[in-house]
N, C-alpha and C. Protein backbone atom coordinates (compact mmCIF):
# COMPACT_ATOMS: atom_id res chain seq x y z
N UNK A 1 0.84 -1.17 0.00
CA UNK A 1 0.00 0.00 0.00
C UNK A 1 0.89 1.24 0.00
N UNK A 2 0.72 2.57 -1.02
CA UNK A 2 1.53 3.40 -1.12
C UNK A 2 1.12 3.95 -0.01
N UNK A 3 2.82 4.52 1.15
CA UNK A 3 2.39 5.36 2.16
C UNK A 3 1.63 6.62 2.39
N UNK A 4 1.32 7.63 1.54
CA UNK A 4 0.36 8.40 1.62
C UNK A 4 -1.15 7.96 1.98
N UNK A 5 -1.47 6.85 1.27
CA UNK A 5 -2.88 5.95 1.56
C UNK A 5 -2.69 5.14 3.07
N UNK A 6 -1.83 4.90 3.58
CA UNK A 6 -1.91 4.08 4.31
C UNK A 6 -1.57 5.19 5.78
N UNK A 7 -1.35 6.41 5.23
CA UNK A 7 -1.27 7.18 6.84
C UNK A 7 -2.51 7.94 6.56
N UNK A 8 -3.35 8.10 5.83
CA UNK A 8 -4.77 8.54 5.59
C UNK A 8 -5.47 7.38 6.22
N UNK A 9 -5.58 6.01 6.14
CA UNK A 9 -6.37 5.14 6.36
C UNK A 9 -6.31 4.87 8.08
N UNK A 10 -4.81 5.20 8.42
CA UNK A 10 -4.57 5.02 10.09
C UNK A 10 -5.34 6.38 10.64
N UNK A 11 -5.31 7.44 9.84
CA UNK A 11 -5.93 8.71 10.31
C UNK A 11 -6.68 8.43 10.35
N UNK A 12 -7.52 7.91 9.39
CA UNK A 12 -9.26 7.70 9.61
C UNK A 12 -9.84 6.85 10.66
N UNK A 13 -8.98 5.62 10.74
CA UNK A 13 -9.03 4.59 11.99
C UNK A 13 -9.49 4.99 13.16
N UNK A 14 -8.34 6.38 13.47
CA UNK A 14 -8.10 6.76 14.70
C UNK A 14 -9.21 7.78 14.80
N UNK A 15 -9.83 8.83 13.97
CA UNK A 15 -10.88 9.55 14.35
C UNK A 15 -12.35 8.79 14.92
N UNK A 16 -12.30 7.59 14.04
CA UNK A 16 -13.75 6.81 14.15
C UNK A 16 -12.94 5.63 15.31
N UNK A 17 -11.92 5.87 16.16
CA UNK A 17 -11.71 5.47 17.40
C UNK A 17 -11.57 4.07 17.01
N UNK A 18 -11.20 3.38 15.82
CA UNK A 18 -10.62 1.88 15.96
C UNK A 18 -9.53 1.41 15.81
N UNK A 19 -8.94 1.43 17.14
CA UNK A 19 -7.52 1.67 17.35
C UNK A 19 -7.22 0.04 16.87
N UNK A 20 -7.96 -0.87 16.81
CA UNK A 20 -7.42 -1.95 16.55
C UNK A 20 -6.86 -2.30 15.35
N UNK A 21 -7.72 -1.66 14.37
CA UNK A 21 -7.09 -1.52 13.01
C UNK A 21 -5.94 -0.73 12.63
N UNK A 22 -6.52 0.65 13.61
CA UNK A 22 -4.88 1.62 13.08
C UNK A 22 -3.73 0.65 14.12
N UNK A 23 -3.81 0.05 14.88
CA UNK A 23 -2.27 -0.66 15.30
C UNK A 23 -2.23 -1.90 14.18
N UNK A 24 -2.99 -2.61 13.56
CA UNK A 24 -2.91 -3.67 12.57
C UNK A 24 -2.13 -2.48 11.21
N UNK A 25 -2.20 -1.80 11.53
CA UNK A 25 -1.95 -0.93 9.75
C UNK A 25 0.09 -0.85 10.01
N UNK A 26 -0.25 -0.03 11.34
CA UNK A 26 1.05 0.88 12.00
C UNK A 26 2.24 -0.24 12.19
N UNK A 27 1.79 -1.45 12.64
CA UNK A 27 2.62 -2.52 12.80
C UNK A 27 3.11 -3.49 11.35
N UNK A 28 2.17 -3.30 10.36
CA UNK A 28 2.71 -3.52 9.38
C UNK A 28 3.60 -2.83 8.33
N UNK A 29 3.47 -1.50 8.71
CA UNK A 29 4.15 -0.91 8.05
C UNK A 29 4.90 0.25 9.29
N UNK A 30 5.40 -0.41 10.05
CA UNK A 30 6.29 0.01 11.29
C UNK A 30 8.12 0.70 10.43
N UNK A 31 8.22 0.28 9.88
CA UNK A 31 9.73 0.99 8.90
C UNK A 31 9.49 1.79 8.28
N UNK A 32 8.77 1.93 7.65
CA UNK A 32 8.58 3.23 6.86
C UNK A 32 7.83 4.40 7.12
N UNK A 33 6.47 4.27 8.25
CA UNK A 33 6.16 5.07 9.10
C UNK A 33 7.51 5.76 9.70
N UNK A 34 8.07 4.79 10.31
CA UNK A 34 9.12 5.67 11.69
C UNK A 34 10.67 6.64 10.69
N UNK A 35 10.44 5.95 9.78
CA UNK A 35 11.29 7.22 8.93
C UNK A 35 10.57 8.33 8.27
N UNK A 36 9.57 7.83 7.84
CA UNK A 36 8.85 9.92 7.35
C UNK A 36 8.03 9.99 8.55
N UNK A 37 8.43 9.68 9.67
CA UNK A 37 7.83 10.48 10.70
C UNK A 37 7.26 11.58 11.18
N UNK A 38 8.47 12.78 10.37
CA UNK A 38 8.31 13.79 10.39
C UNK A 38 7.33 14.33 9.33
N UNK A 39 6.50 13.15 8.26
CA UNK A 39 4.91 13.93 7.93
C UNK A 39 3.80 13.25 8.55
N UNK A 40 3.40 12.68 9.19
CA UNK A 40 3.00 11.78 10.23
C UNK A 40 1.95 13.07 11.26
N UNK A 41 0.86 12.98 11.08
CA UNK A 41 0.02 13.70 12.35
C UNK A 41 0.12 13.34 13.74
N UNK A 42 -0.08 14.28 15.01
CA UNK A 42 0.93 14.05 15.74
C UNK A 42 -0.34 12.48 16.61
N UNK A 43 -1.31 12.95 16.36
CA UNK A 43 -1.69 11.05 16.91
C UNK A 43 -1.24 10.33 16.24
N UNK A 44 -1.00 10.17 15.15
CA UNK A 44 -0.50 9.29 14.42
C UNK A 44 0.73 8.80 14.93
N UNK A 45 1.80 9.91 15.10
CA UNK A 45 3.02 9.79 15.37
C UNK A 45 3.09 9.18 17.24
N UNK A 46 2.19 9.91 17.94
CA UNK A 46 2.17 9.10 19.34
C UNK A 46 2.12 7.86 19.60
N UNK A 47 1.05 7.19 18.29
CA UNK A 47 0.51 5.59 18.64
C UNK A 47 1.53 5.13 17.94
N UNK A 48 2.41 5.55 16.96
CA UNK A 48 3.80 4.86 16.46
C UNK A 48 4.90 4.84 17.13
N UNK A 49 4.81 5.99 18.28
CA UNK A 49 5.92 5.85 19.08
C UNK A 49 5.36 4.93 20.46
N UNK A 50 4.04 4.81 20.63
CA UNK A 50 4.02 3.66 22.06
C UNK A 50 3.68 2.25 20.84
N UNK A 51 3.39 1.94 19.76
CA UNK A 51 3.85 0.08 19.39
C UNK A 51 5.12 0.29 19.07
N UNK A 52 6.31 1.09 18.83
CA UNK A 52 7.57 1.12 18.86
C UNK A 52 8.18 0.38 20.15
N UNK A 53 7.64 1.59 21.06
CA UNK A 53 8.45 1.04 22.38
C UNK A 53 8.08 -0.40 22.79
N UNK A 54 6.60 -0.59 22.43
CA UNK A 54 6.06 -1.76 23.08
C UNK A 54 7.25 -3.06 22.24
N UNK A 55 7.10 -2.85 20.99
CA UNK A 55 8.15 -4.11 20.49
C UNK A 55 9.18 -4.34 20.65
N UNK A 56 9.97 -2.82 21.31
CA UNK A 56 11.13 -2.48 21.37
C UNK A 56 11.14 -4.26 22.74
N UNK A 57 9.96 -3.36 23.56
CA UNK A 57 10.43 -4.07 25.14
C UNK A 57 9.39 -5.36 25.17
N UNK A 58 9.08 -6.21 23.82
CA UNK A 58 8.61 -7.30 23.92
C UNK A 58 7.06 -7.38 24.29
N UNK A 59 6.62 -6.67 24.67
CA UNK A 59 5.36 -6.73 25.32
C UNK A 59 4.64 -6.74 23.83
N UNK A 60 3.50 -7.64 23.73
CA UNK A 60 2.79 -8.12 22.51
C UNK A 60 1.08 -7.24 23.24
N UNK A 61 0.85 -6.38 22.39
CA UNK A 61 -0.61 -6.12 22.45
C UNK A 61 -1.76 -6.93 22.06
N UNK A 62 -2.44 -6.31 23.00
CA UNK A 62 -3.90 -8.01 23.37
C UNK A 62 -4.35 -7.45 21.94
N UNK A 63 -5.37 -8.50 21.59
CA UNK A 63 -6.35 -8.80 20.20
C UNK A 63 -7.75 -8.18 20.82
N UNK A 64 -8.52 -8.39 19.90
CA UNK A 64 -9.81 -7.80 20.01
C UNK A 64 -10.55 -9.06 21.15
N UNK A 65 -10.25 -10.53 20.79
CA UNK A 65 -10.45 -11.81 21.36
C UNK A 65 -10.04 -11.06 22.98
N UNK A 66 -9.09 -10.73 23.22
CA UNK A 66 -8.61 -11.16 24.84
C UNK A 66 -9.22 -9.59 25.56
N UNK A 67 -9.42 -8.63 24.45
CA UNK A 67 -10.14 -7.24 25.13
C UNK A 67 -11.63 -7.79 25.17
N UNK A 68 -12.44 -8.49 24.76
CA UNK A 68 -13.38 -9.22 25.30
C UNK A 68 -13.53 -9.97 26.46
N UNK A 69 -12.54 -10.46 27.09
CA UNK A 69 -12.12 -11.07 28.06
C UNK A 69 -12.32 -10.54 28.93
N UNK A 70 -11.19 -9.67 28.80
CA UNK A 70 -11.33 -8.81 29.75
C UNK A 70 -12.60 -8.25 30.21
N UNK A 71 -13.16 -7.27 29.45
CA UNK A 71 -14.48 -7.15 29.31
C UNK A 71 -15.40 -7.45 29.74
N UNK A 72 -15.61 -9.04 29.79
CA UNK A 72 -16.55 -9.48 30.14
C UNK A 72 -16.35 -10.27 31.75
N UNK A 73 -14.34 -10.18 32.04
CA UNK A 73 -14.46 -10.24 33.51
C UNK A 73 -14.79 -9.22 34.28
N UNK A 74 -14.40 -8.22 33.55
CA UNK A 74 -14.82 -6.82 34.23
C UNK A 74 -16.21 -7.04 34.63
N UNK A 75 -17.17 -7.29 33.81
CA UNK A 75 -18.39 -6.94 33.61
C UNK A 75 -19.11 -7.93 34.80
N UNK A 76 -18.58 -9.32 35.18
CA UNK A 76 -18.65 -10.47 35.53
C UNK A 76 -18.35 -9.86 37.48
N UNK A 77 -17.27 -9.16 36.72
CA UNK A 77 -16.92 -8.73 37.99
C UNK A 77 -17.83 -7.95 39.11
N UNK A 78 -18.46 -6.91 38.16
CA UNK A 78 -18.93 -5.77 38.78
C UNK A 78 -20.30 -6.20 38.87
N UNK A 79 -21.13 -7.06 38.84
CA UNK A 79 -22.36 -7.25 38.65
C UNK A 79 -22.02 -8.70 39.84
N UNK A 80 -20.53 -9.04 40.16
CA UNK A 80 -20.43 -10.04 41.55
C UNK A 80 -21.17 -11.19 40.63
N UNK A 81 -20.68 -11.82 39.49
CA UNK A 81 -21.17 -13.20 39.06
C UNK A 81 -20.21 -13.75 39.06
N UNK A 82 -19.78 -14.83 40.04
CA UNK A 82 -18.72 -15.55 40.54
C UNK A 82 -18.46 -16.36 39.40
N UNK A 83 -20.01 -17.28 39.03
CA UNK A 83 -19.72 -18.39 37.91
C UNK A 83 -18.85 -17.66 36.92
N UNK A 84 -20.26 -16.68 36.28
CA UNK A 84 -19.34 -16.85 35.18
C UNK A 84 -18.03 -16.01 35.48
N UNK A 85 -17.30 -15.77 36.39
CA UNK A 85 -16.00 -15.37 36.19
C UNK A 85 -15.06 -16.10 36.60
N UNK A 86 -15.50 -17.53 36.91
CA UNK A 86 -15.08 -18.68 37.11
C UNK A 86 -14.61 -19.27 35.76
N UNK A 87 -16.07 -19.40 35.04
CA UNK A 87 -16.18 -20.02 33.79
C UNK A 87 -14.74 -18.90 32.98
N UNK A 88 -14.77 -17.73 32.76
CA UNK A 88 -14.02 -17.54 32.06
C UNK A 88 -12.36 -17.61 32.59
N UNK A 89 -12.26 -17.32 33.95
CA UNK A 89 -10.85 -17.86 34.08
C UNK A 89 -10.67 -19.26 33.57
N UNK A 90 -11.05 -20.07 33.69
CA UNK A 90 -11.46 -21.05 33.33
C UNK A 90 -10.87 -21.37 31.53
N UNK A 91 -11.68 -20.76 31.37
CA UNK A 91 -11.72 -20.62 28.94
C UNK A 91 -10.41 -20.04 28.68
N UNK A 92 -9.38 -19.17 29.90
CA UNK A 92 -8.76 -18.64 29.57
C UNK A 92 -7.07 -18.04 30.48
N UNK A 93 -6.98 -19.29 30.91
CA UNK A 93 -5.94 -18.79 32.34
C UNK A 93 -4.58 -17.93 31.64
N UNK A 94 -4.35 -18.62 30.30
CA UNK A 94 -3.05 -17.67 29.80
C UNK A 94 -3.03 -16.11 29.86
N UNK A 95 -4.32 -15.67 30.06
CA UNK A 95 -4.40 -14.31 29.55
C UNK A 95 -4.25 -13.81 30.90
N UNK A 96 -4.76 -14.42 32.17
CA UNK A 96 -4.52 -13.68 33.71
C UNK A 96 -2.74 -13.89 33.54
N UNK A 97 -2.21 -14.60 33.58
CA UNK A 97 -0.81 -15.14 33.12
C UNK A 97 0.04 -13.65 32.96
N UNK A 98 -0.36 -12.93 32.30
CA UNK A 98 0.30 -11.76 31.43
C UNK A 98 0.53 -10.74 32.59
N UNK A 99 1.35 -10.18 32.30
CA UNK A 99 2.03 -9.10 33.63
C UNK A 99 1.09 -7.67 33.64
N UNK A 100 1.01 -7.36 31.88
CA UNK A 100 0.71 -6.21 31.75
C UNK A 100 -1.01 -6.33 32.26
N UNK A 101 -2.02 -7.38 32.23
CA UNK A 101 -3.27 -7.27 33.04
C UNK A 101 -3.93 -6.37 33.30
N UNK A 102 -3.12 -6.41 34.52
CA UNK A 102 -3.38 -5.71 35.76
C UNK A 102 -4.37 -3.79 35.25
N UNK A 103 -3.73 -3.54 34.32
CA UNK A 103 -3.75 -2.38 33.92
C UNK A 103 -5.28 -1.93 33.37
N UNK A 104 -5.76 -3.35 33.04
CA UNK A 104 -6.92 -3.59 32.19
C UNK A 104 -8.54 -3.53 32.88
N UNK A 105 -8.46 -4.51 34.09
CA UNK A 105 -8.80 -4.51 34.69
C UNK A 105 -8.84 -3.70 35.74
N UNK A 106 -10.98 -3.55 36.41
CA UNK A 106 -11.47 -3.01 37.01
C UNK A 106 -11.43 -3.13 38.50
N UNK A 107 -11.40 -2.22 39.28
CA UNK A 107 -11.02 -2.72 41.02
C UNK A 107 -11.51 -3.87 41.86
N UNK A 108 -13.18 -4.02 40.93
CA UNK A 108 -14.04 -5.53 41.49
C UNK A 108 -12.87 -6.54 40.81
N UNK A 109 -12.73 -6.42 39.64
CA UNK A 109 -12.13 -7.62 39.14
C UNK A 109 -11.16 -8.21 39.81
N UNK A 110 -10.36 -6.49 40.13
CA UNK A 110 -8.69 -6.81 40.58
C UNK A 110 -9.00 -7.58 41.84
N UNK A 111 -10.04 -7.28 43.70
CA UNK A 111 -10.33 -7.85 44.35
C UNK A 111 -10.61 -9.10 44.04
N UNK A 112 -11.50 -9.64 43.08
CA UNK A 112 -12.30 -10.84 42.58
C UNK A 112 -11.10 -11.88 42.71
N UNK A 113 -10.56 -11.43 42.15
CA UNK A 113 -9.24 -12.51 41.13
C UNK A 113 -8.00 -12.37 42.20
N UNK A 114 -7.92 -11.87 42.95
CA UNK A 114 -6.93 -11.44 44.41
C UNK A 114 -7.31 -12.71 45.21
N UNK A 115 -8.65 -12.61 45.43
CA UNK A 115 -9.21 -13.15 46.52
C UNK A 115 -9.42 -14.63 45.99
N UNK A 116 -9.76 -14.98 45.01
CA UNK A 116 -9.20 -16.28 44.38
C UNK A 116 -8.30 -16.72 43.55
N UNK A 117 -7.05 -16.10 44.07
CA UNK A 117 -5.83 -16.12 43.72
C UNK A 117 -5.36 -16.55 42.56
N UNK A 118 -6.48 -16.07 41.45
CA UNK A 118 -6.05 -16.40 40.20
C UNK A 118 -5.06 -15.25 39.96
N UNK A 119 -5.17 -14.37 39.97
CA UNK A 119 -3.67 -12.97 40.35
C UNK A 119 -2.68 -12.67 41.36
């Protein structure tokens, strides 16, 4: 995709707020973004400089799949439905696993998952 089209298409991403796509765009074309940087709008240029650092320091950003997860422990959480936040630790222990978490999750959750030491 010629880069002019493809920093228009991350622009557009990012106004209509679907960051999931503009990081699918930004990460594929992570080299040639970070050298014409300097025509790059400056959101543009922010969310290229935090998946920079993030790859720099290994940390892999969650999918749309595991922000559901989350989501729905949150949600599991705050409404105090033990099962299903049973059931989904359960469907999904790799993802409590992850360091960065913590960040994601809501204060019921963080207690929830404390207190049954899945965290």
């Amino acid at each position: 995709m010629h880069l002019e089209r493809v920093m228009h298409t991350i622009q557009g991403c990012l106004e209509q707020s679907d960051l999931v796509s503009a990081r699918q765009l930004i990460e594929d074309n992570m080299g040639a973004l970070q050298e014409n940087r300097h025509v790059l709008k400056r959101n543009v240029r922010e969310l290229v400089d935090v998946l920079a650092s993030m790859m720099e320091t290994g940390i892999r950003p969650l999918n749309r799949q595991e922000m559901n997860q989350i989501h729905y422990i949150n949600n599991y959480a705050s409404t105090f439905n033990v099962r299903g936040l049973k059931l989904s630790i359960a469907e999904n222990p790799e993802l409590l696993l992850r360091e960065d978490i913590h960040h994601y999750l809501n204060t019921d959750a963080k207690a929830l998952l404390e207190g049954m030491s899945a965290i």
